[in-house]
N, C-alpha and C. Protein backbone atom coordinates (compact mmCIF):
# COMPACT_ATOMS: atom_id res chain seq x y z
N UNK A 1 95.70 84.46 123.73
CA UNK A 1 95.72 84.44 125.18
C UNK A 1 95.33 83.04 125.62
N UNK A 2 96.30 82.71 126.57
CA UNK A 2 95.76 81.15 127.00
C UNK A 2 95.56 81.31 128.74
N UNK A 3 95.18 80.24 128.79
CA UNK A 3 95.16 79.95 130.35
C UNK A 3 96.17 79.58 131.46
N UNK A 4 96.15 80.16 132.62
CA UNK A 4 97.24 79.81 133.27
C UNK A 4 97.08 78.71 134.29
N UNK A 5 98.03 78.27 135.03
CA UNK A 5 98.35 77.01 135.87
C UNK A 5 98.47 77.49 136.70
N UNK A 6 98.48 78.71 136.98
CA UNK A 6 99.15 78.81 138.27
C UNK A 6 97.71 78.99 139.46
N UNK A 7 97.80 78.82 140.68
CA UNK A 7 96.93 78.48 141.66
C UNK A 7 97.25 79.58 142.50
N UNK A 8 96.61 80.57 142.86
CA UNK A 8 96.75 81.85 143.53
C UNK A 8 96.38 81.43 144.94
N UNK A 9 97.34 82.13 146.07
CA UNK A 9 97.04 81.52 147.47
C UNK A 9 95.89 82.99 147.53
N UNK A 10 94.89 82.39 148.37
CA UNK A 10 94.09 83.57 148.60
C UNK A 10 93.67 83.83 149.80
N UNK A 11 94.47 83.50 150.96
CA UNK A 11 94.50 83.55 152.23
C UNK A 11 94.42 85.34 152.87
N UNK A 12 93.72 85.19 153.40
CA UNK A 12 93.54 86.45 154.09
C UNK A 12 92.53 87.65 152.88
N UNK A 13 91.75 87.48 151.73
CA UNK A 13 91.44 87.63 150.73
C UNK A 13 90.00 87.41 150.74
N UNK A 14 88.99 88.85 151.10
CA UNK A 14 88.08 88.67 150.89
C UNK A 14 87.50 88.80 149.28
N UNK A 15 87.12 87.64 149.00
CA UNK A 15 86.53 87.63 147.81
C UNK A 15 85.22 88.72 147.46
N UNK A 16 84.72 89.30 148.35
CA UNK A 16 83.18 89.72 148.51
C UNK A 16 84.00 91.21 147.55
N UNK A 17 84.85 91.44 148.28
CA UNK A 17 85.47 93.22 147.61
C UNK A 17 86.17 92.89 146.58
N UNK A 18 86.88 92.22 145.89
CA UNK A 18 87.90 91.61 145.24
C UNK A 18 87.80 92.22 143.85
N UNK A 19 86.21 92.42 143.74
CA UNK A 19 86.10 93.02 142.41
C UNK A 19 86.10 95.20 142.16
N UNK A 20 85.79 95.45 143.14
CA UNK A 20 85.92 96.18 143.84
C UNK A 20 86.82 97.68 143.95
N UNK A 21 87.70 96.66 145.44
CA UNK A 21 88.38 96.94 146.21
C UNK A 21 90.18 96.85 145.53
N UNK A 22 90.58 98.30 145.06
CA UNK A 22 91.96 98.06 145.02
C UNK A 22 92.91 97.54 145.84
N UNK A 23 92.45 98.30 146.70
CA UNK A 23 93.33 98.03 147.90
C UNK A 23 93.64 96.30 148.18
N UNK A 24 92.33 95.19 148.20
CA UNK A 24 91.82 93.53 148.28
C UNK A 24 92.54 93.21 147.23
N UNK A 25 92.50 93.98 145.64
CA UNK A 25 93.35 92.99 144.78
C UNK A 25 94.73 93.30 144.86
N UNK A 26 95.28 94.01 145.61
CA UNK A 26 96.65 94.84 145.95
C UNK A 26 97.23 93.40 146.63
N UNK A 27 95.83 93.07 147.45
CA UNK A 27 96.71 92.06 149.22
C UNK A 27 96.83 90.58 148.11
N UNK A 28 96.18 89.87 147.29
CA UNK A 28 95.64 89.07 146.30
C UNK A 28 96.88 88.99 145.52
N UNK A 29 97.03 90.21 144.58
CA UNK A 29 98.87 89.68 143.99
C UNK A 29 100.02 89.44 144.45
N UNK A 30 100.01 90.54 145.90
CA UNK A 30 101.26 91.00 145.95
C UNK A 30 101.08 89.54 147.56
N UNK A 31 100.03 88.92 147.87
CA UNK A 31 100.46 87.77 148.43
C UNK A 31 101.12 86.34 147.06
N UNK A 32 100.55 86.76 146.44
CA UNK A 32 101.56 85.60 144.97
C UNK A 32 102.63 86.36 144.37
N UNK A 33 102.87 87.50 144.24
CA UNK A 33 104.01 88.20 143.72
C UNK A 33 105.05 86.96 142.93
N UNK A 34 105.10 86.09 143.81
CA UNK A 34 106.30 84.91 143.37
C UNK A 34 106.04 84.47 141.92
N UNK A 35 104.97 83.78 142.75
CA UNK A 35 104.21 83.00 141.18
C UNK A 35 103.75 83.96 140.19
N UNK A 36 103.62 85.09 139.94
CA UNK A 36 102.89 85.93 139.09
C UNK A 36 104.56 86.97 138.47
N UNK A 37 105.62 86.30 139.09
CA UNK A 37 107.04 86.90 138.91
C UNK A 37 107.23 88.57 139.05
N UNK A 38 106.50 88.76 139.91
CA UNK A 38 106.54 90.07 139.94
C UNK A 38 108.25 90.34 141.02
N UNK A 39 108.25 91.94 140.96
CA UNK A 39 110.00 92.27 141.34
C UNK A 39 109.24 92.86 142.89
N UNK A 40 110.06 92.47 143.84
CA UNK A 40 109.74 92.32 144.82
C UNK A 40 110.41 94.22 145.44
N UNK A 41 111.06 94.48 144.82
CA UNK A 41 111.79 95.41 145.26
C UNK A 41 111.09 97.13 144.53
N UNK A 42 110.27 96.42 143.69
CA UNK A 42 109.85 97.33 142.31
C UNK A 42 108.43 97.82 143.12
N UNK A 43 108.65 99.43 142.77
CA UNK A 43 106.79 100.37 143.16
C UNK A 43 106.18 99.35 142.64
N UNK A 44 104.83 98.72 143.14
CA UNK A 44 103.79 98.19 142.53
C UNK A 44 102.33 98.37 143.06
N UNK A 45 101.63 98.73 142.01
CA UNK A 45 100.61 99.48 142.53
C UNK A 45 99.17 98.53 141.28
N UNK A 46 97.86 98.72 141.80
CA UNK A 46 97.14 98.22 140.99
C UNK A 46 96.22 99.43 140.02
N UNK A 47 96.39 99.67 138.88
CA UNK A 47 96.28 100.65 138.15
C UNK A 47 95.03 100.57 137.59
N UNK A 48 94.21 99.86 137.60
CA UNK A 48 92.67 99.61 137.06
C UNK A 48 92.42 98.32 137.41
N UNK A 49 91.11 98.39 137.80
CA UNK A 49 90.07 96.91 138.82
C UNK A 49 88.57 97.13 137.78
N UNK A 50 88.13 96.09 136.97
CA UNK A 50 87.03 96.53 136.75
C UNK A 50 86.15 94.92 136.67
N UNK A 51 85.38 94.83 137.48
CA UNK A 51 83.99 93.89 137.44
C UNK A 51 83.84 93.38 135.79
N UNK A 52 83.71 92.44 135.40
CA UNK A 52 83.04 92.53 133.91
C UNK A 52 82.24 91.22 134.15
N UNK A 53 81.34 91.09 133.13
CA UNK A 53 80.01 90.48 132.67
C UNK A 53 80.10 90.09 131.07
N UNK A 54 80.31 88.60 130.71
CA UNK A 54 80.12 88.62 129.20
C UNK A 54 79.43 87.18 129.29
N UNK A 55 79.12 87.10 128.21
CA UNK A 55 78.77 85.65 127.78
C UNK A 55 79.22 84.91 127.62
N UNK A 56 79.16 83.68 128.13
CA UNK A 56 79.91 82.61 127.71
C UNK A 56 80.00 81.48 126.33
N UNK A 57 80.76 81.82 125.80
CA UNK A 57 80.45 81.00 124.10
C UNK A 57 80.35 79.43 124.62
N UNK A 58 80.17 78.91 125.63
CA UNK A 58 80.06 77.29 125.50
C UNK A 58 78.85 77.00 125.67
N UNK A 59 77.28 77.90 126.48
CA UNK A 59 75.97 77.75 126.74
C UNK A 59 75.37 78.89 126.57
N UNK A 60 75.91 80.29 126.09
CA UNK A 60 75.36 81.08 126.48
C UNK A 60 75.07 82.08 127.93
N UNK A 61 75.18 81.79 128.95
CA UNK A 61 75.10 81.86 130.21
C UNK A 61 75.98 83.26 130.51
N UNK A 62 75.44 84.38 131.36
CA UNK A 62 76.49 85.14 132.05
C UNK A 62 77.83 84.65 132.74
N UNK A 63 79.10 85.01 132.33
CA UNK A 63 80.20 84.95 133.47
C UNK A 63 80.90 86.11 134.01
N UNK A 64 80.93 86.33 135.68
CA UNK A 64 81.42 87.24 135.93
C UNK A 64 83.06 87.21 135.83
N UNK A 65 83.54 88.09 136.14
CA UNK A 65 84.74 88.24 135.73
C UNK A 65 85.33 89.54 136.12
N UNK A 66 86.61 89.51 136.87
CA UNK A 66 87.62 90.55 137.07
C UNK A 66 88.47 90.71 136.37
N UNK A 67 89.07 92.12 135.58
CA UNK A 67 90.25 92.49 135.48
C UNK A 67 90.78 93.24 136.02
N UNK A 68 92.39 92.76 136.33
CA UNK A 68 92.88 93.84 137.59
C UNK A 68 94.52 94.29 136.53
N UNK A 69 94.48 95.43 136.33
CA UNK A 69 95.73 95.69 135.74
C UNK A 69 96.77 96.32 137.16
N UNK A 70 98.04 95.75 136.55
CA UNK A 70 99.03 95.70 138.34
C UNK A 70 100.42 96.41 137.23
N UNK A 71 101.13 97.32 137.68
CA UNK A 71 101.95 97.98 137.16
C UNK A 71 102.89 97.85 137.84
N UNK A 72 104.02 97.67 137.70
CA UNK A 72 105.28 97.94 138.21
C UNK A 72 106.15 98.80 137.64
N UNK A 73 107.12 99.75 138.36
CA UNK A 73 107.79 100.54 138.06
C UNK A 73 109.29 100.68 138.99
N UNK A 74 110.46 100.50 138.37
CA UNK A 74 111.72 101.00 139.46
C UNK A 74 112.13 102.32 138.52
N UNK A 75 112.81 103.30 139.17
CA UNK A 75 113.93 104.32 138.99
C UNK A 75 115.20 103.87 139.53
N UNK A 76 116.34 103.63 138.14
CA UNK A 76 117.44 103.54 138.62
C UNK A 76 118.52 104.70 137.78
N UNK A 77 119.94 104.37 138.06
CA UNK A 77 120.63 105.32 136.97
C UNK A 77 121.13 104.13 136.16
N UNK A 78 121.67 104.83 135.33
CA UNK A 78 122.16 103.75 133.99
C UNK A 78 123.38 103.03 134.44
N UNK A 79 123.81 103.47 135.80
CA UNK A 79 125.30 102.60 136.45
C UNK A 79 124.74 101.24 136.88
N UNK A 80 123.21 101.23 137.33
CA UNK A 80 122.58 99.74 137.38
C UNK A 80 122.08 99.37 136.86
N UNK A 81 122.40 99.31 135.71
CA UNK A 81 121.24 98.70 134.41
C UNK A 81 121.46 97.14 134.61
N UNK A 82 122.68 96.90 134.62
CA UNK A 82 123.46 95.36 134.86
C UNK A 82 122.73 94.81 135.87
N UNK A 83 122.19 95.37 136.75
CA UNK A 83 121.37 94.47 137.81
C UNK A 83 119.75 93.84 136.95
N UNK A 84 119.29 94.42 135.65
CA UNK A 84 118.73 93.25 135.44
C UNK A 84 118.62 93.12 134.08
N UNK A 85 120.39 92.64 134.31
CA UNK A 85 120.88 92.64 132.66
C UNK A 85 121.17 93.47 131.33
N UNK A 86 120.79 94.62 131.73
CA UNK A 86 121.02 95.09 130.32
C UNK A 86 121.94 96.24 130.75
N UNK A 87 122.59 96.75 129.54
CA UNK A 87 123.33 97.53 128.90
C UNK A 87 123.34 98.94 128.72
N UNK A 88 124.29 99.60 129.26
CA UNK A 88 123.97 100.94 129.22
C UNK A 88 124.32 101.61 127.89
N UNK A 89 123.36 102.43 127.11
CA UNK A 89 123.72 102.49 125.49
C UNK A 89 124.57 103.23 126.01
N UNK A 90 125.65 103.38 124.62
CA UNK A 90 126.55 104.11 124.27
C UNK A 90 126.95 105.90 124.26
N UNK A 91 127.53 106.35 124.81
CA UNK A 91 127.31 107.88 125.19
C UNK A 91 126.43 108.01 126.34
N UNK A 92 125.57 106.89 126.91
CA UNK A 92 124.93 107.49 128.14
C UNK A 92 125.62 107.62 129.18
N UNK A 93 124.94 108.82 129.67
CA UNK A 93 126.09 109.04 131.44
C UNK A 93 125.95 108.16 132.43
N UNK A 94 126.53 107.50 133.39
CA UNK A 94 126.25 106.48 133.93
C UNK A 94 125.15 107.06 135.11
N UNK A 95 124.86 108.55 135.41
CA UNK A 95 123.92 108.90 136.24
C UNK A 95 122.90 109.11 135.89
N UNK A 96 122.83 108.50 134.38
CA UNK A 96 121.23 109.23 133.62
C UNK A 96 120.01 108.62 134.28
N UNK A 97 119.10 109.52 135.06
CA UNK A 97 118.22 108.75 136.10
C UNK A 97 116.80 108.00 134.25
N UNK A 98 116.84 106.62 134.50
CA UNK A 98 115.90 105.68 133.65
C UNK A 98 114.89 105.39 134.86
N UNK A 99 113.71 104.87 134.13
CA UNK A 99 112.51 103.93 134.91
C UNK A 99 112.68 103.05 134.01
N UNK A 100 112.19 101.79 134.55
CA UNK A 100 111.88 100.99 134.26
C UNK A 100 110.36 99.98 134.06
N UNK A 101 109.82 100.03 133.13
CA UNK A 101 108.21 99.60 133.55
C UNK A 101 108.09 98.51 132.86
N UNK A 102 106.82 97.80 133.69
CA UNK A 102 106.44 96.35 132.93
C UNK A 102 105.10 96.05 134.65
N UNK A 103 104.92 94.83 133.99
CA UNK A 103 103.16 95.05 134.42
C UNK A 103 102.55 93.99 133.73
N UNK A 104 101.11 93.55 134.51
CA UNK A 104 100.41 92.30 134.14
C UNK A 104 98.86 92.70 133.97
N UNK A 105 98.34 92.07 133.10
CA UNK A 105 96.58 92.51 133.35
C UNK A 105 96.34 91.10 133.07
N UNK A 106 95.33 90.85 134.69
CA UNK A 106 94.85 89.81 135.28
C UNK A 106 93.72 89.37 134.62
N UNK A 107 93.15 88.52 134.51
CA UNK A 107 91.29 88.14 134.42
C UNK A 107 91.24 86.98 135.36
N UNK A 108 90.08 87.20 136.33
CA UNK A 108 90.12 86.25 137.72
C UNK A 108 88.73 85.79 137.31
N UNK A 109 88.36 84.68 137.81
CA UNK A 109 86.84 84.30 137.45
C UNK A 109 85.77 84.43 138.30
N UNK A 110 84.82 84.15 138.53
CA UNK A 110 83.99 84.59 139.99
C UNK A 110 84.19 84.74 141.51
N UNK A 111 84.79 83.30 141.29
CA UNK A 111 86.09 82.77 142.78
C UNK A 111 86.97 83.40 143.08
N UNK A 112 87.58 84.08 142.29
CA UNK A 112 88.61 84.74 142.27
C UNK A 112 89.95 83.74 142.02
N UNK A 113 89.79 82.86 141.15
CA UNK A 113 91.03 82.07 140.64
C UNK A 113 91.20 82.54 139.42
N UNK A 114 92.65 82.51 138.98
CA UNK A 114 93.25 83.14 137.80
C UNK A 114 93.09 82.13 136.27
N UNK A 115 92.34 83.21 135.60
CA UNK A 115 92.13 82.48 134.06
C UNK A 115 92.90 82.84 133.87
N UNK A 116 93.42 84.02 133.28
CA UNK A 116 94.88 84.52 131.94
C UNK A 116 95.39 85.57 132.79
N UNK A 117 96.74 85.43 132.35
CA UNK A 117 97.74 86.54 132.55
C UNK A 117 98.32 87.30 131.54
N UNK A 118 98.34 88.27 131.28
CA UNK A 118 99.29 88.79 130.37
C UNK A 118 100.06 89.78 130.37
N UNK A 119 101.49 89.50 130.04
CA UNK A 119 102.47 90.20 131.13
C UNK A 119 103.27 90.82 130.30
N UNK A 120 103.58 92.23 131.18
CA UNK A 120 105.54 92.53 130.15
C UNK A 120 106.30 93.40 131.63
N UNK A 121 106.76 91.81 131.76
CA UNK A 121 107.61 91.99 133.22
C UNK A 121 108.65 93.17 133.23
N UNK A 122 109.34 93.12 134.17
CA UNK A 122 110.23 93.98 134.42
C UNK A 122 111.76 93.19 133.84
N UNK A 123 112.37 93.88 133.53
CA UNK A 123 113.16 92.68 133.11
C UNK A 123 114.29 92.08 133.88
N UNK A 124 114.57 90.86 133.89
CA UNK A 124 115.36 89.98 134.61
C UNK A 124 116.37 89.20 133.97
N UNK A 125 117.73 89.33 134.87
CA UNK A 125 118.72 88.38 133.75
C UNK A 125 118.25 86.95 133.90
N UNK A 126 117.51 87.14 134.07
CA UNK A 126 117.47 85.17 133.98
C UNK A 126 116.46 84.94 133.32
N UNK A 127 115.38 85.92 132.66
CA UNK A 127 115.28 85.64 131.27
C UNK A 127 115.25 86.42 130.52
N UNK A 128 116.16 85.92 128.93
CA UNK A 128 116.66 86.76 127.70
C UNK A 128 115.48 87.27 126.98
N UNK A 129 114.40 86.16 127.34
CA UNK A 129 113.36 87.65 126.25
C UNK A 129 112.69 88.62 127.00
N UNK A 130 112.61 88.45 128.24
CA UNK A 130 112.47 90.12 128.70
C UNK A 130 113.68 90.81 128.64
N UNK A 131 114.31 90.27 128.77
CA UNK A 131 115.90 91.19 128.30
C UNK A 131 116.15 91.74 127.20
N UNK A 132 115.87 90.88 126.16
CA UNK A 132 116.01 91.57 124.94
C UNK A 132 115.46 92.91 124.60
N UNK A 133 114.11 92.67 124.88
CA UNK A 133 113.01 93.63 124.44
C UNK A 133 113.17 95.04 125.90
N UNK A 134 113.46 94.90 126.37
CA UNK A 134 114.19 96.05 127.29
C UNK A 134 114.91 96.44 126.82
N UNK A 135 115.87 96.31 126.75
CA UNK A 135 117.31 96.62 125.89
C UNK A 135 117.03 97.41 124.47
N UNK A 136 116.31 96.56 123.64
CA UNK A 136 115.51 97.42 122.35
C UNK A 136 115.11 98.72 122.90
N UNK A 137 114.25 98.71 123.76
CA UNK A 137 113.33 99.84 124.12
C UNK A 137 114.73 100.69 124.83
N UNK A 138 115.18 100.24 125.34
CA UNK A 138 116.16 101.71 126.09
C UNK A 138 116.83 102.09 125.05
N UNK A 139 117.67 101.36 124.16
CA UNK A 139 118.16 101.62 122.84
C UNK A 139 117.34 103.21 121.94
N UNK A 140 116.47 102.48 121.78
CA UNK A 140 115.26 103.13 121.25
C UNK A 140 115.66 104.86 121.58
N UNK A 141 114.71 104.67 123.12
CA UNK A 141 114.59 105.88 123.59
C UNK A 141 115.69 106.83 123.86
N UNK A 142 116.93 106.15 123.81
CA UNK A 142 118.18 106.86 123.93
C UNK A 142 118.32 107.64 122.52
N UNK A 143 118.26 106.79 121.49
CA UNK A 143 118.78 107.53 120.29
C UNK A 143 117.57 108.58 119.52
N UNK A 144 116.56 108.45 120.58
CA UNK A 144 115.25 109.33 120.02
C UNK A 144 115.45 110.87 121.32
N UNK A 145 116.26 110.53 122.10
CA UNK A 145 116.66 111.83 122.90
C UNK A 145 115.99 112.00 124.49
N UNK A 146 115.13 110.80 124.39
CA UNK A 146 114.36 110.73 125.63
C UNK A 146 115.21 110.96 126.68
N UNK A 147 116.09 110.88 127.25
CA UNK A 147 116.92 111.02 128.53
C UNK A 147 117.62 112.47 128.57
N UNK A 148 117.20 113.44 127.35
CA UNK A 148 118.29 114.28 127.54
C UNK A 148 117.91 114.98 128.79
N UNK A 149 118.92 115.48 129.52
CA UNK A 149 118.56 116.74 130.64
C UNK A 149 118.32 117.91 130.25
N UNK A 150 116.96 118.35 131.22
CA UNK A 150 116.08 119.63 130.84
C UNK A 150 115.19 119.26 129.74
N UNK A 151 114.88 118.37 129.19
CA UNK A 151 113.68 118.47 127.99
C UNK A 151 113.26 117.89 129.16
N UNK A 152 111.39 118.78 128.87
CA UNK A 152 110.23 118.17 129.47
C UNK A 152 109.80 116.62 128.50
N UNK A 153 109.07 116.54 129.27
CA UNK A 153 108.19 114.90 129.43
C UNK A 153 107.27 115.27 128.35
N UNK A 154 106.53 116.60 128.31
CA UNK A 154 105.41 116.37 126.69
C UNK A 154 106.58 116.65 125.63
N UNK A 155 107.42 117.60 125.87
CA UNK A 155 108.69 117.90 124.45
C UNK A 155 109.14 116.58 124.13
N UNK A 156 109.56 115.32 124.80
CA UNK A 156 110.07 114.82 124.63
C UNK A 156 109.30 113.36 124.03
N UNK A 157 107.84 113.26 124.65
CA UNK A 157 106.82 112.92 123.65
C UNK A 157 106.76 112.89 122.98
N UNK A 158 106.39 114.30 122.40
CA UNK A 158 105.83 114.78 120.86
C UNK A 158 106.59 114.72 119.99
N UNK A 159 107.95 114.91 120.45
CA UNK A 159 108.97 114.70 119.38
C UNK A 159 109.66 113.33 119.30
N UNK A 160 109.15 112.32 119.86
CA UNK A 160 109.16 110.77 119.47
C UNK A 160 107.70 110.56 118.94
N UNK A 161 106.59 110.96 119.25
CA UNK A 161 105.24 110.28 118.52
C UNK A 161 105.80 111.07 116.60
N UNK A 162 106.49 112.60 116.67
CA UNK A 162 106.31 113.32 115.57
C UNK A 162 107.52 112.56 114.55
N UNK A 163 108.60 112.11 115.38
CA UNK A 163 109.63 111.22 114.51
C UNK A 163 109.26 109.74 114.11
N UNK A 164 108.46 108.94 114.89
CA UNK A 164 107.49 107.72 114.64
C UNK A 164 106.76 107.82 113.32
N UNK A 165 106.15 109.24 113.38
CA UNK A 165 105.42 109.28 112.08
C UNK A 165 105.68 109.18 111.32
N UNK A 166 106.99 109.98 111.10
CA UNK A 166 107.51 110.30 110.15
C UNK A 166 108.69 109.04 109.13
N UNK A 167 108.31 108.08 110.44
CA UNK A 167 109.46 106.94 109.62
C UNK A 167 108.33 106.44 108.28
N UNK A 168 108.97 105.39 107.27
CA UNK A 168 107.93 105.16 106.80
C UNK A 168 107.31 103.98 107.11
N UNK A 169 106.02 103.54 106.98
CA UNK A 169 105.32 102.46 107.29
C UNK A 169 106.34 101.01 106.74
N UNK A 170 106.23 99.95 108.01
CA UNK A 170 106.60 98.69 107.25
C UNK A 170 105.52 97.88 107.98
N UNK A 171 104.43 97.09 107.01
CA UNK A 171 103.77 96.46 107.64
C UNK A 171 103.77 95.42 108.95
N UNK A 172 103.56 95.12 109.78
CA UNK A 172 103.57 94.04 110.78
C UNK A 172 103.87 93.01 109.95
N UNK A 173 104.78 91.59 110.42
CA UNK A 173 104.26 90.16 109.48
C UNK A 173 103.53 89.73 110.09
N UNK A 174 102.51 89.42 109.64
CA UNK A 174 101.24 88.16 109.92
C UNK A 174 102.17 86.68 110.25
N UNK A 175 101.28 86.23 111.59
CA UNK A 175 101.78 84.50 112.32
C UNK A 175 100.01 84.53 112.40
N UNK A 176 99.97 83.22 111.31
CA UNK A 176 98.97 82.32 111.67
C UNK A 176 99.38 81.03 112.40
């Protein structure tokens, strides 16, 4: 995790609730939405706010600290997948109602200026590696049955966590 550049406008943004107040870090992103690339058109809601307190490894010293996790979500059918780039798998009906999710978890520093971001946007044709990895994942869930009509939401769970298991292990590769 590294640090970001980007400079959050914080106009109209009481800092006093910020740690808080969902609602304060709601007004806080979704006034940067731009810079933080969020989809302007996409549900977005702030899904966990929590105060934190750790130490600082350069003196020792308390630093306060916010994390604000921010979720985004659209529902489209698979006839608009092309609106942000990707591909409707093969055999799907073009009315098969999909969501789409992706989302950022913030860490703000006392001030409320942004240390790290870490993101898995929504995806956009204008860039290929959120595209890609969308595309994987709908892939995925298509050929694991997730979209069929009439299976519930835990059936359709359990029988992707129970087929997951069942593949066999291939370790992660290690990047040092």
């Amino acid at each position: 995790m590294e640090g970001v550049d980007i400079q959050l406008t914080s106009d109209g943004v009481r800092f006093g609730s910020l740690q808080t107040d969902a609602v304060e870090m709601f007004r806080l992103v979704w006034a940067n939405r731009d810079a933080l690339h969020l989809t302007p058109t996409a549900y977005t809601r702030i899904a966990s706010l929590r105060p934190c307190i750790r130490t600082s490894p350069d003196d020792g010293m308390p630093l306060r600290e916010t994390v604000a996790e921010c979720l985004q979500h659209v529902k489209i059918r698979a006839s608009e997948l092309g609106k942000y780039g990707l591909v409707k798998p093969e055999g799907m009906a073009t009315d098969t109602l999909i969501e789409l999710e992706g989302g950022s978890t913030l860490i703000l520093d006392d001030y409320g200026r942004l240390k790290y971001e870490v993101h898995n946007r929504l995806p956009d044709p204008d860039r290929p590696e959120d595209r890609e990895a969308a595309q994987r994942r709908l892939e995925y869930l298509w050929q694991q049955g997730h979209f069929v009509a009439g299976a519930s939401f835990a059936a359709r769970l359990a029988e992707l966590h129970r087929l997951r298991a069942s593949e066999p292990a291939v370790p992660p590769a290690e990047l040092w």
